[in-house]
PDB file of N, CA and C in Angstrom:
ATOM      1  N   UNK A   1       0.796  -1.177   0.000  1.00  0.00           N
ATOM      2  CA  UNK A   1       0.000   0.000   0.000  1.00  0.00           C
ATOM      3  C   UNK A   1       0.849   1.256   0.000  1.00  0.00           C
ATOM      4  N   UNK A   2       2.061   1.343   0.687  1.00  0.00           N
ATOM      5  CA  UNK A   2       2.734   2.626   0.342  1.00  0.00           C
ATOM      6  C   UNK A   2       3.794   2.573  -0.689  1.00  0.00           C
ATOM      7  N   UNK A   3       3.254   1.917  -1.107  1.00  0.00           N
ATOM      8  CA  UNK A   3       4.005   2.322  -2.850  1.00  0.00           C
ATOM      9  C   UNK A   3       3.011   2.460  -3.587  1.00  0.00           C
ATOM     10  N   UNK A   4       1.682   2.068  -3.584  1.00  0.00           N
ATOM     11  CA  UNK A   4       0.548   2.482  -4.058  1.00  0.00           C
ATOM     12  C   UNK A   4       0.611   4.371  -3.563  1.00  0.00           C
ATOM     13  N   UNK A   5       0.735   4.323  -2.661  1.00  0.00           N
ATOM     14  CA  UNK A   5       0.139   6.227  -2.090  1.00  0.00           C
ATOM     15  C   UNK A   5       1.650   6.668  -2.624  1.00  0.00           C
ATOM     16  N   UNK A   6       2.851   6.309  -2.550  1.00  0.00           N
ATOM     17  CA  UNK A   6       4.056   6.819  -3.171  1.00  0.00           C
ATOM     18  C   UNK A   6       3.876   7.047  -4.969  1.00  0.00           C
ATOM     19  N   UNK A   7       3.175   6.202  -5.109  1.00  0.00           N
ATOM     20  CA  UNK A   7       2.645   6.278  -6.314  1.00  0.00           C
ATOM     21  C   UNK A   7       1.474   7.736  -6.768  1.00  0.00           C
ATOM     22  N   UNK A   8       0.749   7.893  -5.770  1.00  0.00           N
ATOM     23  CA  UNK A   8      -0.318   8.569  -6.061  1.00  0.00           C
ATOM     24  C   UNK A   8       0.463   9.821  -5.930  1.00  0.00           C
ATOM     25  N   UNK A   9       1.329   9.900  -4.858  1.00  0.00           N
ATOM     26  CA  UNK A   9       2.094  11.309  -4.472  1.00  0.00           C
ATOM     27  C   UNK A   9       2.393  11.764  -5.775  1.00  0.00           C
ATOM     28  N   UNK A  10       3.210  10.648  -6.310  1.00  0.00           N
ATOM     29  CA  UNK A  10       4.045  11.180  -7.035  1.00  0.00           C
ATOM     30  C   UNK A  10       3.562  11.846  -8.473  1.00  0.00           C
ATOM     31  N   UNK A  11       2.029  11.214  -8.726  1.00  0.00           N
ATOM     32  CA  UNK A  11       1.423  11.808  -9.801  1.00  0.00           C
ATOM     33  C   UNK A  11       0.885  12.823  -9.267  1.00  0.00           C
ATOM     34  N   UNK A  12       0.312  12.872  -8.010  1.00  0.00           N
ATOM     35  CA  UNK A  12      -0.175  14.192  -7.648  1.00  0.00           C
ATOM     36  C   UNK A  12       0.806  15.685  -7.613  1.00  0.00           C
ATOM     37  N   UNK A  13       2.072  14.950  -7.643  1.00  0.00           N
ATOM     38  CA  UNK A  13       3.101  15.882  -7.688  1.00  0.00           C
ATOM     39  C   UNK A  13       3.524  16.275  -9.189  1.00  0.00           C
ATOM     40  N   UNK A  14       3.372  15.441 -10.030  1.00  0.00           N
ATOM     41  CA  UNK A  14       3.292  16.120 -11.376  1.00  0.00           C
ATOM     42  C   UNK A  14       2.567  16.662 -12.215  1.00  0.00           C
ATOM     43  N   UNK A  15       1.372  16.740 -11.054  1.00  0.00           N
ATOM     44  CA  UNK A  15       0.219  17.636 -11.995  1.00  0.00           C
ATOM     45  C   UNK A  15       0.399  18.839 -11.325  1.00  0.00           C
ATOM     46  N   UNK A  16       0.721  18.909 -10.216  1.00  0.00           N
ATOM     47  CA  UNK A  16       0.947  20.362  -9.233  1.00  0.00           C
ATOM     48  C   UNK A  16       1.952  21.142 -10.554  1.00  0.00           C
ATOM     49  N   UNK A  17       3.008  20.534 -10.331  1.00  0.00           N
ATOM     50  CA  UNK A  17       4.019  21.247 -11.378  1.00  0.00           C
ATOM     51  C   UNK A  17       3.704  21.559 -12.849  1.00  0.00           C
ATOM     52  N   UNK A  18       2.904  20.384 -13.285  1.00  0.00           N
ATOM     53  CA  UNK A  18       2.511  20.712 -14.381  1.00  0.00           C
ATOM     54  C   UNK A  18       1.577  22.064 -14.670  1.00  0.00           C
ATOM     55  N   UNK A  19       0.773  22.082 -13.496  1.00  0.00           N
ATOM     56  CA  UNK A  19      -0.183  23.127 -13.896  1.00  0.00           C
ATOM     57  C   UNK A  19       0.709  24.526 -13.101  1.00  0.00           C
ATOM     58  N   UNK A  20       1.615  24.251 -12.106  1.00  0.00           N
ATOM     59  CA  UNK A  20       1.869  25.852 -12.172  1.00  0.00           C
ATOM     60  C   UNK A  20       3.192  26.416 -12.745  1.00  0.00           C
ATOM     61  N   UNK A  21       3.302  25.879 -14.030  1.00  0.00           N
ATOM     62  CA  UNK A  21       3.897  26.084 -15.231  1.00  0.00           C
ATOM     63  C   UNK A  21       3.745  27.175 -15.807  1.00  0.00           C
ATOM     64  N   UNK A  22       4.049  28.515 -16.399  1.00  0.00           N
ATOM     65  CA  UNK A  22       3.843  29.111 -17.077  1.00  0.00           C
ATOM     66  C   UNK A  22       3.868  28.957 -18.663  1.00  0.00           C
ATOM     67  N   UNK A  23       3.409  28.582 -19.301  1.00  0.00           N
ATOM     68  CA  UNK A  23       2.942  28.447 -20.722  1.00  0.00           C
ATOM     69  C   UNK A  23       3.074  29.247 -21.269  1.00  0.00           C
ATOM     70  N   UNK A  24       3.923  30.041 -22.452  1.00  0.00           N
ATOM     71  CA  UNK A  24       4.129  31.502 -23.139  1.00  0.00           C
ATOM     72  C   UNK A  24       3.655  30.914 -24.389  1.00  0.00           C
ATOM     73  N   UNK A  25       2.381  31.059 -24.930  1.00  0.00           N
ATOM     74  CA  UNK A  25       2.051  30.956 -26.381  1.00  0.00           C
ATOM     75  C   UNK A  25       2.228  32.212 -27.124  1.00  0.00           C
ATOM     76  N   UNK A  26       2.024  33.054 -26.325  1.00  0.00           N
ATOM     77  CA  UNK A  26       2.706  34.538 -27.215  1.00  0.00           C
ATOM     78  C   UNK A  26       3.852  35.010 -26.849  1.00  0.00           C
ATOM     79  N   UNK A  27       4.887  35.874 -28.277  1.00  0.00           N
ATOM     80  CA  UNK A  27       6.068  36.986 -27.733  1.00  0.00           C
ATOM     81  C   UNK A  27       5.191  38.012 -27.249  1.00  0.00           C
ATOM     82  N   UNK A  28       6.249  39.038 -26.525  1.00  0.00           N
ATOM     83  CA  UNK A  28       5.872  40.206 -25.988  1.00  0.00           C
ATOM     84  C   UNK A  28       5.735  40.941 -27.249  1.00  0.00           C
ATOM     85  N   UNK A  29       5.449  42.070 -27.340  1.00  0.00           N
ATOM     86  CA  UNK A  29       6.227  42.794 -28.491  1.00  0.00           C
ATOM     87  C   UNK A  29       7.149  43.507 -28.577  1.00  0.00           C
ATOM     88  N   UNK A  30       7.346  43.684 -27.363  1.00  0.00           N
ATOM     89  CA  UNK A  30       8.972  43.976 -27.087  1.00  0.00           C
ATOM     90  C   UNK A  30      10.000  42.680 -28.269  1.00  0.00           C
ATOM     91  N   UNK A  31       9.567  41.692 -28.361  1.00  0.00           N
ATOM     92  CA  UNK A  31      10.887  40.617 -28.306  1.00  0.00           C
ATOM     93  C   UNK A  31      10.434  40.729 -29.963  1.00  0.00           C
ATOM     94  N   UNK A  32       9.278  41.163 -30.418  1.00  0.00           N
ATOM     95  CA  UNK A  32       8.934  41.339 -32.219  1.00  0.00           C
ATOM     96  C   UNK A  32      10.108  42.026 -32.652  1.00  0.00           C
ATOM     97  N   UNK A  33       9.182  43.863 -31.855  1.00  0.00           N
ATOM     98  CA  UNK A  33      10.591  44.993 -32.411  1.00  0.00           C
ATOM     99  C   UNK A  33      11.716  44.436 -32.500  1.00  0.00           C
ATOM    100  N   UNK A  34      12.340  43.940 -31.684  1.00  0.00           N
ATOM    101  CA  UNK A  34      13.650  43.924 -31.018  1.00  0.00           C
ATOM    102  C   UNK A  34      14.201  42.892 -32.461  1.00  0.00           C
ATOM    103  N   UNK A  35      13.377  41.946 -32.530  1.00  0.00           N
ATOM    104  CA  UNK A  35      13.728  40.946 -33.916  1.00  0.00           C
ATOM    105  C   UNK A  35      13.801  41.882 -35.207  1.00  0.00           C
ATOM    106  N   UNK A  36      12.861  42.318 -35.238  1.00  0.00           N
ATOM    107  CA  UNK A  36      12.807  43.297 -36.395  1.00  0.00           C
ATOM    108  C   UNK A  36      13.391  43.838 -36.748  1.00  0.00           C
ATOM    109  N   UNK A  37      14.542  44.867 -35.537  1.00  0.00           N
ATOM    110  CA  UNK A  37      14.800  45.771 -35.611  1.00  0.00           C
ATOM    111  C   UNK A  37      15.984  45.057 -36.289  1.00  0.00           C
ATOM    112  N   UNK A  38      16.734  44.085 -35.320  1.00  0.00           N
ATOM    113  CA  UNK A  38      17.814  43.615 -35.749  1.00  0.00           C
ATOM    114  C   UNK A  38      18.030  43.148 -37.001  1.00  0.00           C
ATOM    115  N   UNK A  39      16.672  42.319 -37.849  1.00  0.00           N
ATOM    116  CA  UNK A  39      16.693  42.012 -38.958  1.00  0.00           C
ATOM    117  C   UNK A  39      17.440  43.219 -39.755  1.00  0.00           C
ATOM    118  N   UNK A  40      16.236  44.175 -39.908  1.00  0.00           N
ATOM    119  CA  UNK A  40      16.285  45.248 -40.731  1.00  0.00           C
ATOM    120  C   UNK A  40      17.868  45.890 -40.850  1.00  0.00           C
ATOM    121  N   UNK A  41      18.366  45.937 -39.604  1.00  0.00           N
ATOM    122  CA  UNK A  41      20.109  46.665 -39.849  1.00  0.00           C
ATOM    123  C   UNK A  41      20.560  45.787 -40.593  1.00  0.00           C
ATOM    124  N   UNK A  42      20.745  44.101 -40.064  1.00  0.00           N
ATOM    125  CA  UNK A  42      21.330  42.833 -40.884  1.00  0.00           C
ATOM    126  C   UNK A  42      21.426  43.226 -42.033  1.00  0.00           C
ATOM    127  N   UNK A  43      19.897  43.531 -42.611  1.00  0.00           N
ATOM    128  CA  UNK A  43      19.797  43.622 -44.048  1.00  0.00           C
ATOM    129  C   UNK A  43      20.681  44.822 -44.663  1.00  0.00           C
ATOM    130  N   UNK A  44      20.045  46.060 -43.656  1.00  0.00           N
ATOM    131  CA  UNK A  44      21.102  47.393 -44.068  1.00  0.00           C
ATOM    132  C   UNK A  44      22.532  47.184 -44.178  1.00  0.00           C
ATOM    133  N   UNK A  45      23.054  46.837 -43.593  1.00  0.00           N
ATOM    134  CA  UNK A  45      24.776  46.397 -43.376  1.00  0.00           C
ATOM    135  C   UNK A  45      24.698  45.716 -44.558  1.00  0.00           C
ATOM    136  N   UNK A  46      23.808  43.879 -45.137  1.00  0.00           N
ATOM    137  CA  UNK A  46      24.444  44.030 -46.413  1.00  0.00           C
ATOM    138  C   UNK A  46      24.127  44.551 -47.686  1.00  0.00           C
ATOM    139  N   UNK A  47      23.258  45.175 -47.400  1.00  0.00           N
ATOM    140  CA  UNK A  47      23.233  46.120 -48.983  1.00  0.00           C
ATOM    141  C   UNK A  47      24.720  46.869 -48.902  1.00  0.00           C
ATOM    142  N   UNK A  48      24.276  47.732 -48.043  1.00  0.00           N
ATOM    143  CA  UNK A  48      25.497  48.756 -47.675  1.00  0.00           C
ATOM    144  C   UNK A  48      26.667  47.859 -48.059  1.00  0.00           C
ATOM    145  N   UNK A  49      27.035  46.821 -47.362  1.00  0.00           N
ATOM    146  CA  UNK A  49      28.462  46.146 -47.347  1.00  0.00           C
ATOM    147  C   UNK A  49      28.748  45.746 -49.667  1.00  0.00           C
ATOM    148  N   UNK A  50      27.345  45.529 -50.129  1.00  0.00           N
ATOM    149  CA  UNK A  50      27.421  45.059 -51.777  1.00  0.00           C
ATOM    150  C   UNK A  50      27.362  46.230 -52.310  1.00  0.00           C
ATOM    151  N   UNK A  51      26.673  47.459 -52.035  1.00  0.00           N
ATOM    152  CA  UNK A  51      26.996  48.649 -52.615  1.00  0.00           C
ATOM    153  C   UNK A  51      28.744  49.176 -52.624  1.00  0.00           C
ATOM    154  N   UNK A  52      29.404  49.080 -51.404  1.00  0.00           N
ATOM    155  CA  UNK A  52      30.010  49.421 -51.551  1.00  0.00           C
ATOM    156  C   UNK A  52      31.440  48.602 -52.332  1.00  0.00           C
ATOM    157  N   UNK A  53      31.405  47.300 -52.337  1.00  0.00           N
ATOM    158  CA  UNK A  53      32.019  46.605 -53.137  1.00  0.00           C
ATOM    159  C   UNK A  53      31.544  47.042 -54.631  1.00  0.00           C
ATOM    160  N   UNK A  54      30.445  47.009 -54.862  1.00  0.00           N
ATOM    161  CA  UNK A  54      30.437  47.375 -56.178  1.00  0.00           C
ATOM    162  C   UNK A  54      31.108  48.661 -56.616  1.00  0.00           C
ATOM    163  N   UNK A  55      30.889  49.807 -55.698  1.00  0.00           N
ATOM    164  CA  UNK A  55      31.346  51.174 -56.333  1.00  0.00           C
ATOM    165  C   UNK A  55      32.705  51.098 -56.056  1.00  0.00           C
ATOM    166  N   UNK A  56      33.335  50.094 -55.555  1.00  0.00           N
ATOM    167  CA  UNK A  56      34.857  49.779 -55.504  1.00  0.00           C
ATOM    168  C   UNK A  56      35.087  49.510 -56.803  1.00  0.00           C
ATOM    169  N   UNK A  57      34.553  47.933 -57.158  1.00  0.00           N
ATOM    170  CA  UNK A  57      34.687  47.445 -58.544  1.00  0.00           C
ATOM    171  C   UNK A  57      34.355  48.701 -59.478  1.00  0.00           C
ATOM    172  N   UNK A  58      33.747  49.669 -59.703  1.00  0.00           N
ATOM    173  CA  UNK A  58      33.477  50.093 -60.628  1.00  0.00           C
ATOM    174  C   UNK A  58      34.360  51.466 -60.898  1.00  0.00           C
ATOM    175  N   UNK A  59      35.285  51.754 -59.343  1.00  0.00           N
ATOM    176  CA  UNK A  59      36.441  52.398 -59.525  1.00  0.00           C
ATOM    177  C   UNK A  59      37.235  51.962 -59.860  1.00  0.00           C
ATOM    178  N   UNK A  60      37.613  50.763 -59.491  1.00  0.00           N
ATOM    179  CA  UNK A  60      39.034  49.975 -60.489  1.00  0.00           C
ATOM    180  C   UNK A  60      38.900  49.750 -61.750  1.00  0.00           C
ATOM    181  N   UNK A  61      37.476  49.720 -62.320  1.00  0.00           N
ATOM    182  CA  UNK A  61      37.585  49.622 -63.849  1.00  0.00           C
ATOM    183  C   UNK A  61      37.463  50.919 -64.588  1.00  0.00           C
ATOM    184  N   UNK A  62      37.406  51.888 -64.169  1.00  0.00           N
ATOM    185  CA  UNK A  62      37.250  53.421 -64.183  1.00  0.00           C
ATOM    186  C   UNK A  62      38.875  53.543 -64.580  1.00  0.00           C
ATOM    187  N   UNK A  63      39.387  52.934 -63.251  1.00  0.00           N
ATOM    188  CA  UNK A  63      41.153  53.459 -63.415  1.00  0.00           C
ATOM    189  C   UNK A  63      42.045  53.102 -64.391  1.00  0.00           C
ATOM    190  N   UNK A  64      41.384  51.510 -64.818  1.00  0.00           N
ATOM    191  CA  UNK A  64      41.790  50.445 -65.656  1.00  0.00           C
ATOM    192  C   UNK A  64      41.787  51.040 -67.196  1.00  0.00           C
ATOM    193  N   UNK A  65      40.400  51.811 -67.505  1.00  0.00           N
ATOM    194  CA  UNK A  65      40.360  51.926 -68.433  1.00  0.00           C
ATOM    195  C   UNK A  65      41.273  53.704 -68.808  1.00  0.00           C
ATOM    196  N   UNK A  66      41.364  54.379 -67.272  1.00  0.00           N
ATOM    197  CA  UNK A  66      42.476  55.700 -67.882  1.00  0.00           C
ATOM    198  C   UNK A  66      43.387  55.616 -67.829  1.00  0.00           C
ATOM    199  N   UNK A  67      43.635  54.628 -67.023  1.00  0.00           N
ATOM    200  CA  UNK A  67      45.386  54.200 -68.055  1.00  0.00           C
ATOM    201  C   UNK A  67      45.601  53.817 -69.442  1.00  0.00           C
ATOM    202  N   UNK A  68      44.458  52.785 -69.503  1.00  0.00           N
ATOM    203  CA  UNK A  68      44.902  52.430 -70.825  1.00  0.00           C
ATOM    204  C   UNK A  68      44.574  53.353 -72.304  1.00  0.00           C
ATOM    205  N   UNK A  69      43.579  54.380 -71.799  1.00  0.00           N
ATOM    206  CA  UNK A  69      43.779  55.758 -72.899  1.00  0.00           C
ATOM    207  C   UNK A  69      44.760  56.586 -72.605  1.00  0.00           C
ATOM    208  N   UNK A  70      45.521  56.622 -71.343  1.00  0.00           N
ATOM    209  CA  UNK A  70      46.433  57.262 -71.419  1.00  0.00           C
ATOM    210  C   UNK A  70      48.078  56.795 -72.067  1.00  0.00           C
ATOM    211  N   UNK A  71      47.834  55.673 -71.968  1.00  0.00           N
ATOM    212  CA  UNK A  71      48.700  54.801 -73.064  1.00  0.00           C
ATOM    213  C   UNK A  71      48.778  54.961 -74.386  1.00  0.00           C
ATOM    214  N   UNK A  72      47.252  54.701 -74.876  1.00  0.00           N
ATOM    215  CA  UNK A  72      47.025  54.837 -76.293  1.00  0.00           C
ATOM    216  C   UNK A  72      47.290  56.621 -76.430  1.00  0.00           C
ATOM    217  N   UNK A  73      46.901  57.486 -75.816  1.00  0.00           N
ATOM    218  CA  UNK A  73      47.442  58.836 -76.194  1.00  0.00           C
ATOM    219  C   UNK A  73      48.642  58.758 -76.095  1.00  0.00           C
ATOM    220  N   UNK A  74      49.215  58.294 -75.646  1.00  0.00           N
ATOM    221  CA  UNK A  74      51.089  58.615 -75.503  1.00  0.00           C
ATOM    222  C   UNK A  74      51.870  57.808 -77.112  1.00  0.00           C
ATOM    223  N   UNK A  75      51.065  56.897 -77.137  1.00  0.00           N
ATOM    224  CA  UNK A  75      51.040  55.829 -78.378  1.00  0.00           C
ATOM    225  C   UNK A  75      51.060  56.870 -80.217  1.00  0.00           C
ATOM    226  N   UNK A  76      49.914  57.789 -79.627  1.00  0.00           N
ATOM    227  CA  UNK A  76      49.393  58.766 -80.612  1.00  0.00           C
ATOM    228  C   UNK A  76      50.500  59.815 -80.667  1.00  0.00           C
ATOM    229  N   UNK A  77      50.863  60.351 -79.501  1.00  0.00           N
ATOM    230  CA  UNK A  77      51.678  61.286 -79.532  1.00  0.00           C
ATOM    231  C   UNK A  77      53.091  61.107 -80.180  1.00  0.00           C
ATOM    232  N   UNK A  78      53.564  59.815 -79.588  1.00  0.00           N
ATOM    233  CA  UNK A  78      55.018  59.372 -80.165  1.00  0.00           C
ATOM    234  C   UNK A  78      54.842  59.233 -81.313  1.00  0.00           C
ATOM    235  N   UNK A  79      53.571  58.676 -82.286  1.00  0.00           N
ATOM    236  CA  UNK A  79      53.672  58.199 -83.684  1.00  0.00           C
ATOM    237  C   UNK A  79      53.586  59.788 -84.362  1.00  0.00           C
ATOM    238  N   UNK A  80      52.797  60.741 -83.728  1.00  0.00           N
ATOM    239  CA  UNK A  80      52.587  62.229 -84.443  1.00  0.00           C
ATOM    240  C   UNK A  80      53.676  62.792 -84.613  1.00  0.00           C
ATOM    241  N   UNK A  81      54.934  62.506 -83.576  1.00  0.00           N
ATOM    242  CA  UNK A  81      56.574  63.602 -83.299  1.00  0.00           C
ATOM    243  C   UNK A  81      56.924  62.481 -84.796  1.00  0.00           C
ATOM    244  N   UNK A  82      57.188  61.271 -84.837  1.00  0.00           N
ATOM    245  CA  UNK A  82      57.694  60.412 -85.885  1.00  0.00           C
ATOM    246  C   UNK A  82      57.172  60.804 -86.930  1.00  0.00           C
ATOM    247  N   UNK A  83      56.153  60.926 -87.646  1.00  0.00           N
ATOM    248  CA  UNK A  83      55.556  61.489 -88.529  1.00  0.00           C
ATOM    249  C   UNK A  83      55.652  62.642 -88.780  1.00  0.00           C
ATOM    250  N   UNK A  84      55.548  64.006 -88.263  1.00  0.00           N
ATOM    251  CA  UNK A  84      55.876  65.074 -88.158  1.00  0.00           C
ATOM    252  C   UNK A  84      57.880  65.112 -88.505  1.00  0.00           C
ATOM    253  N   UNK A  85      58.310  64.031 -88.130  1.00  0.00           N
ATOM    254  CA  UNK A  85      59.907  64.263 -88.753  1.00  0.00           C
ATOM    255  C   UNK A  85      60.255  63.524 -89.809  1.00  0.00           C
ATOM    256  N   UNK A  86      59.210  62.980 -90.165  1.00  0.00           N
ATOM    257  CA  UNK A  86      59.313  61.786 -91.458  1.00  0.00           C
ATOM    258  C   UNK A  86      58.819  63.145 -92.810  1.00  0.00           C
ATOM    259  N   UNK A  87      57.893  64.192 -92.230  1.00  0.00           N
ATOM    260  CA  UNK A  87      57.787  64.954 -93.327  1.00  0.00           C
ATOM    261  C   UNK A  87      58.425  65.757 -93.490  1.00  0.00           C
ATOM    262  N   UNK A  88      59.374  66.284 -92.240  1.00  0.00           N
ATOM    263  CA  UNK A  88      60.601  67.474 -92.496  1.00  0.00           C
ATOM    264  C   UNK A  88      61.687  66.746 -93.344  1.00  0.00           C
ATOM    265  N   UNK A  89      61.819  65.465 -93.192  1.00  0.00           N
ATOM    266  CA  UNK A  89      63.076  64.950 -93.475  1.00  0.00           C
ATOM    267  C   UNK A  89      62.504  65.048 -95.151  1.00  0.00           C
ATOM    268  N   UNK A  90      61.424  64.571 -95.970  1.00  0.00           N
ATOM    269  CA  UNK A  90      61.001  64.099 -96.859  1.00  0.00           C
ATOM    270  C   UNK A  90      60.458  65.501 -97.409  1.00  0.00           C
ATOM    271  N   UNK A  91      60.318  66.569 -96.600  1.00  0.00           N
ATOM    272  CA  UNK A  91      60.367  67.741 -97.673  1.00  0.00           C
ATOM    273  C   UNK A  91      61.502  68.618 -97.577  1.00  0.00           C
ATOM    274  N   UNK A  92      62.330  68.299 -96.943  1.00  0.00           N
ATOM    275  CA  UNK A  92      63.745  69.675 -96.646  1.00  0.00           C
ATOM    276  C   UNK A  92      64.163  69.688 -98.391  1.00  0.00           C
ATOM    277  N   UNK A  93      64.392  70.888 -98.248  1.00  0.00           N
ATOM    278  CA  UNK A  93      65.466  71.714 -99.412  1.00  0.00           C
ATOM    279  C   UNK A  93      66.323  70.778 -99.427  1.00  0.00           C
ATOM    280  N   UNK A  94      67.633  70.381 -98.909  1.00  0.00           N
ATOM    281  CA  UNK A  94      68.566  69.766 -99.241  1.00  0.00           C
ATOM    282  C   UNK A  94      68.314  68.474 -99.942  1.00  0.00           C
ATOM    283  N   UNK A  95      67.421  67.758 -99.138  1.00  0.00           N
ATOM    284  CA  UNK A  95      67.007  66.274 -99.687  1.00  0.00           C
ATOM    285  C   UNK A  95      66.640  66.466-101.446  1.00  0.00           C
ATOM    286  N   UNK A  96      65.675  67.180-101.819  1.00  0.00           N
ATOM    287  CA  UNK A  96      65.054  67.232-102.533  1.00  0.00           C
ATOM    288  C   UNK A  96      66.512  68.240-103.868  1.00  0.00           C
ATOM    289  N   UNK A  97      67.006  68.886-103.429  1.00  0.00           N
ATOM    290  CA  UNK A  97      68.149  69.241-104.249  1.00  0.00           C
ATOM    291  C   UNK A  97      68.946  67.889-104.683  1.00  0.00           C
ATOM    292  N   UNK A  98      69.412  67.091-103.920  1.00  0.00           N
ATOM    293  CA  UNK A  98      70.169  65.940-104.291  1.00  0.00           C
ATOM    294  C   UNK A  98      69.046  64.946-105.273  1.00  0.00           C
ATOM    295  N   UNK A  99      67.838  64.863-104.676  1.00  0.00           N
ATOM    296  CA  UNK A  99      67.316  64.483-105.683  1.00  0.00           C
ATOM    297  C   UNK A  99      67.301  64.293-107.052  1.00  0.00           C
ATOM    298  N   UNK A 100      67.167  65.714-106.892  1.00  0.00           N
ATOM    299  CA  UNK A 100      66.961  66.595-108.531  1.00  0.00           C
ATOM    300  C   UNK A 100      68.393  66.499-109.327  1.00  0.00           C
ATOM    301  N   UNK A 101      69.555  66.295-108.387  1.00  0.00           N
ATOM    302  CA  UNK A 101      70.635  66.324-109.554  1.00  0.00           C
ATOM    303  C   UNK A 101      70.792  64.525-109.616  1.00  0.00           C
ATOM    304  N   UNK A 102      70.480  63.881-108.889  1.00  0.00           N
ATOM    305  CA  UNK A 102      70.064  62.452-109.472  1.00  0.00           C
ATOM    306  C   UNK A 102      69.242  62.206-110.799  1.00  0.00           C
ATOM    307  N   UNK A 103      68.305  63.017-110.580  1.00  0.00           N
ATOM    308  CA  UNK A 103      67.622  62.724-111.881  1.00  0.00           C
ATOM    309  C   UNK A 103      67.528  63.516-113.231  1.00  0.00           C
ATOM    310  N   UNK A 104      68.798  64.292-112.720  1.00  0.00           N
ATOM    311  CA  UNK A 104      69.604  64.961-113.780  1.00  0.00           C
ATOM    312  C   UNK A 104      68.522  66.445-113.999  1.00  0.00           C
ATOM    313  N   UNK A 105      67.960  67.175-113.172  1.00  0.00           N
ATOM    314  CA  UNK A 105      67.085  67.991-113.678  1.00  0.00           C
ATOM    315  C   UNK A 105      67.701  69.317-112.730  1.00  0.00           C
ATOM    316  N   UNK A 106      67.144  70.535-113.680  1.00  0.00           N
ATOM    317  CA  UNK A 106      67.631  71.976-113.274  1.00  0.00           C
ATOM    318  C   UNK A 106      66.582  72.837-112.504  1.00  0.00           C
ATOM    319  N   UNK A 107      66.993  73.706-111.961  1.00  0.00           N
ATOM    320  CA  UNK A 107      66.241  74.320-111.333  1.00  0.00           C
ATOM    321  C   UNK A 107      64.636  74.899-112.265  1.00  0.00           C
ATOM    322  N   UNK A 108      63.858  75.194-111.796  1.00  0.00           N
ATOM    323  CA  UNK A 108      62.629  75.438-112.178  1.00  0.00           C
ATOM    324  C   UNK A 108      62.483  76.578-112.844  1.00  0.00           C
ATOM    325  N   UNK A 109      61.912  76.879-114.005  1.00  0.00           N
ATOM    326  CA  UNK A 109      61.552  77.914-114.396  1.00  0.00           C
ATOM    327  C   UNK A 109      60.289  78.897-114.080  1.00  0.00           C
ATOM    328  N   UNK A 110      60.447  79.855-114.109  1.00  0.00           N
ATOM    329  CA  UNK A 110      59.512  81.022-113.553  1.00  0.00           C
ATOM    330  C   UNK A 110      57.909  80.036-113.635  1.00  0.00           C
ATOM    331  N   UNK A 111      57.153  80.143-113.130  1.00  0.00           N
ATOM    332  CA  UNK A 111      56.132  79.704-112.948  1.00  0.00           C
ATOM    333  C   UNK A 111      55.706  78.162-112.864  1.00  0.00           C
ATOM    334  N   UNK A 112      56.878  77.605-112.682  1.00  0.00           N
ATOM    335  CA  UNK A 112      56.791  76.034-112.904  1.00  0.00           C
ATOM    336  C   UNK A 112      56.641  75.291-111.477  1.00  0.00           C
ATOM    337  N   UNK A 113      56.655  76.411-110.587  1.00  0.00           N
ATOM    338  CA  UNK A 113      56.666  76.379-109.444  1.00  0.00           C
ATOM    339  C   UNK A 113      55.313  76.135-108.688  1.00  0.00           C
ATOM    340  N   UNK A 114      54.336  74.903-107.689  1.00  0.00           N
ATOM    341  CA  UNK A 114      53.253  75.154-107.432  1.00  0.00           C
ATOM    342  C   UNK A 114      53.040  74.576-106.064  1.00  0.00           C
ATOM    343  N   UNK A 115      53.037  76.052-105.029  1.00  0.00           N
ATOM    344  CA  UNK A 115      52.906  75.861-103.314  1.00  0.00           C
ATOM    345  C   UNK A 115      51.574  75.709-103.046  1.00  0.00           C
ATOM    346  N   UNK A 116      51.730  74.086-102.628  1.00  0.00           N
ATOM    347  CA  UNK A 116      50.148  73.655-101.759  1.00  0.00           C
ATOM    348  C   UNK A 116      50.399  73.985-100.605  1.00  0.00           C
ATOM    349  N   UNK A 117      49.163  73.961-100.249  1.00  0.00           N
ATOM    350  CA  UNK A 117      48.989  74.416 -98.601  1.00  0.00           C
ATOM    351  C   UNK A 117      48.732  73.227 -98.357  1.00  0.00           C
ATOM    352  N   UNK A 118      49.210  72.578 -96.875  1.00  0.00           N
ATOM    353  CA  UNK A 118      49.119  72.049 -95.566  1.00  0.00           C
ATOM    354  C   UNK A 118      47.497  72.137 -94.816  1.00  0.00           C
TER     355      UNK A 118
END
């Protein structure tokens, strides 16, 4: 018999506890905001964190590409000084005198003469 009533105790003792249990089927809304809030920065931080990688990336290809016109202008410039001395050399007086007695010919007669413009 007293393991029968040890018995009964002992269920009577787990309904005591059971029922003065507090049961939370709802958050506060304190603990909503508070989720929310945190979400929402989470999210802010990574936009923020991909925005700013991107406007990184899109400065290095910014830089990428003024060097490499500043290349190709330097490219332009060196070939313009070369060219520009390829036509002094190819129109000077002297050159063009040796020419002319190569190909056995005399100086020009009055009007035989005809200055293009540049």
């Amino acid at each position: 018999m007293s393991t029968n009533l040890a018995l009964r105790l002992s269920t009577v003792s787990h309904t005591l506890i059971a029922r003065n249990r507090k049961v939370r089927t709802q958050e506060s809304t304190w603990e909503k905001v508070l989720v929310a809030g945190l979400l929402l920065v989470t999210v802010g931080i990574i936009f923020t964190s991909m925005f700013w990688a991107w406007s990184n990336l899109q400065c290095t290809n910014l830089n990428y590409q003024i060097s490499q016109a500043q290349e190709l202008q330097r490219q332009y410039l060196d070939f313009k000084k070369k060219m520009e001395l390829e036509k002094t050399n190819l129109t000077s007086t002297a050159r063009l005198e040796r020419l002319a007695e190569t190909y056995e010919m005399g100086a020009p007669a009055q009007g035989q003469v005809v200055k293009v413009a540049w």
